[in-house]
Protein backbone atom coordinates (compact mmCIF):
# COMPACT_ATOMS: atom_id res chain seq x y z
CA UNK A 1 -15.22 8.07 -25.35
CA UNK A 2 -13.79 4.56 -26.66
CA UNK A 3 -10.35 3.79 -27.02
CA UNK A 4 -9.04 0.51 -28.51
CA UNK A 5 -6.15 -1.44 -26.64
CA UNK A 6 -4.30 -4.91 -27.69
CA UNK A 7 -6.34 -8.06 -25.58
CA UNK A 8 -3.31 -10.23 -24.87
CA UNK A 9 -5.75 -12.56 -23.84
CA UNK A 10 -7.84 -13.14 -26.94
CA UNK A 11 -4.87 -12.45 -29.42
CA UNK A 12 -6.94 -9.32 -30.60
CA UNK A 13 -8.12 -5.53 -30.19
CA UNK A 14 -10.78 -4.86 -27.57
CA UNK A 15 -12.67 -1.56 -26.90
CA UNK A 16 -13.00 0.09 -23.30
CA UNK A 17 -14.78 2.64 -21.71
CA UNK A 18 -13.86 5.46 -20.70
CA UNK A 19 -13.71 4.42 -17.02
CA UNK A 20 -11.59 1.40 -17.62
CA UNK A 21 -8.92 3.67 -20.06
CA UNK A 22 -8.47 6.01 -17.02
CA UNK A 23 -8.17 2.82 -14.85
CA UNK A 24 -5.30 1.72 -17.22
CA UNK A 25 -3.11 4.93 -17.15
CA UNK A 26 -3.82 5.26 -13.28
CA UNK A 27 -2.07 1.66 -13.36
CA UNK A 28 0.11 2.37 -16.54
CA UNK A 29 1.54 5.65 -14.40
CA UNK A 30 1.98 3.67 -11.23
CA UNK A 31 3.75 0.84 -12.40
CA UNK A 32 6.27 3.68 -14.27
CA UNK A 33 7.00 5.78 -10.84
CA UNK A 34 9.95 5.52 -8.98
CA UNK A 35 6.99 5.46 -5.84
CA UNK A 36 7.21 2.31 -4.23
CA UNK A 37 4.51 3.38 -1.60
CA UNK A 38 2.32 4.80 -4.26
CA UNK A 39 2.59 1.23 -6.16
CA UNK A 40 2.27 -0.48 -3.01
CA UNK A 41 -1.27 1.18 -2.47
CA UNK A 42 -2.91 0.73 -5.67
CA UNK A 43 -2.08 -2.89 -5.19
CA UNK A 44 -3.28 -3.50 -1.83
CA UNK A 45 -6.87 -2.02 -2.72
CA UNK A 46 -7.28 -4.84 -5.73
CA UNK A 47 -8.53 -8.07 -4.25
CA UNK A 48 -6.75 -11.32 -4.69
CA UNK A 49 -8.08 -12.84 -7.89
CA UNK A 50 -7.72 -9.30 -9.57
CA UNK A 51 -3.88 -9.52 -8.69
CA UNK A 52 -3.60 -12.79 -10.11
CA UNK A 53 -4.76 -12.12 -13.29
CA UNK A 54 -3.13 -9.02 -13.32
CA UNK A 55 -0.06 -10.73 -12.58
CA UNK A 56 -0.85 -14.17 -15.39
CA UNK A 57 -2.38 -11.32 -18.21
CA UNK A 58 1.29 -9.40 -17.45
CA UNK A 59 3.57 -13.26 -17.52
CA UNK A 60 1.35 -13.91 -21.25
CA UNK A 61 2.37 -10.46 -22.38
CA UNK A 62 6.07 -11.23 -21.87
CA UNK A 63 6.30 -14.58 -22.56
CA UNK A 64 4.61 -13.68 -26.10
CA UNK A 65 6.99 -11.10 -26.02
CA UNK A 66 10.05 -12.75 -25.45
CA UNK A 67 8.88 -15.44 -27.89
CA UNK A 68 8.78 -12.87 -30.90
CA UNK A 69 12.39 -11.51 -30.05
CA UNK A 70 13.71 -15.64 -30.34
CA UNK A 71 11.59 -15.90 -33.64
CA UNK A 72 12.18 -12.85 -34.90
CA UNK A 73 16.52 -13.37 -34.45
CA UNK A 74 16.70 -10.34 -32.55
CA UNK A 75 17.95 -11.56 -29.36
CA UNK A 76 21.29 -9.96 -29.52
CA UNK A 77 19.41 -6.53 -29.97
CA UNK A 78 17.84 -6.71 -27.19
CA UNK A 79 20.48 -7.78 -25.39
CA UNK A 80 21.71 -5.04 -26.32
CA UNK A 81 19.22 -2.68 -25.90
CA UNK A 82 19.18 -3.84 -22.28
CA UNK A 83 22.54 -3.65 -21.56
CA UNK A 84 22.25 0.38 -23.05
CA UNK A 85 19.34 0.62 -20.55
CA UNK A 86 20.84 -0.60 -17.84
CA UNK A 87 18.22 -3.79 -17.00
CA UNK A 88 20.60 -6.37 -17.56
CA UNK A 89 19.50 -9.76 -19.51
């Protein structure tokens, strides 16, 4: 089975495996638990390069998304939306 996900670093879609889409909800749940230990772990067993990229594919994402909320005028909704949330701006 094939699954489709956004490439952040080729500004398009790419297809996965099956293998790699359970790889991103194992990561997808981690980084959404409350379970500092159990996010602790699953980053310990990547090596150093795969953190790195991790971390520069994440800084992209967020930078790209931020970027869209300034061009888009909708900064004061997500200020607001974060303030509702409780994550501060």
């Amino acid at each position: 089975m094939q699954t489709i996900l956004f490439d952040s670093e080729n500004n398009g879609i790419k297809t996965i495996s099956y293998a790699e889409q359970q790889q991103v909800r194992l990561t997808t749940e981690l980084l959404h638990t409350n379970s500092h230990n159990a996010l602790v772990k699953a980053l310990a067993s990547r090596s150093r390069s795969e953190l790195i990229k991790g971390f520069c594919k994440e800084m992209s994402a967020k930078n790209r998304a931020y970027y869209f909320i300034l061009e888009s005028g909708l900064i004061h909704q997500f200020h607001q939306f974060c303030q509702e949330k409780g994550t501060g701006t």
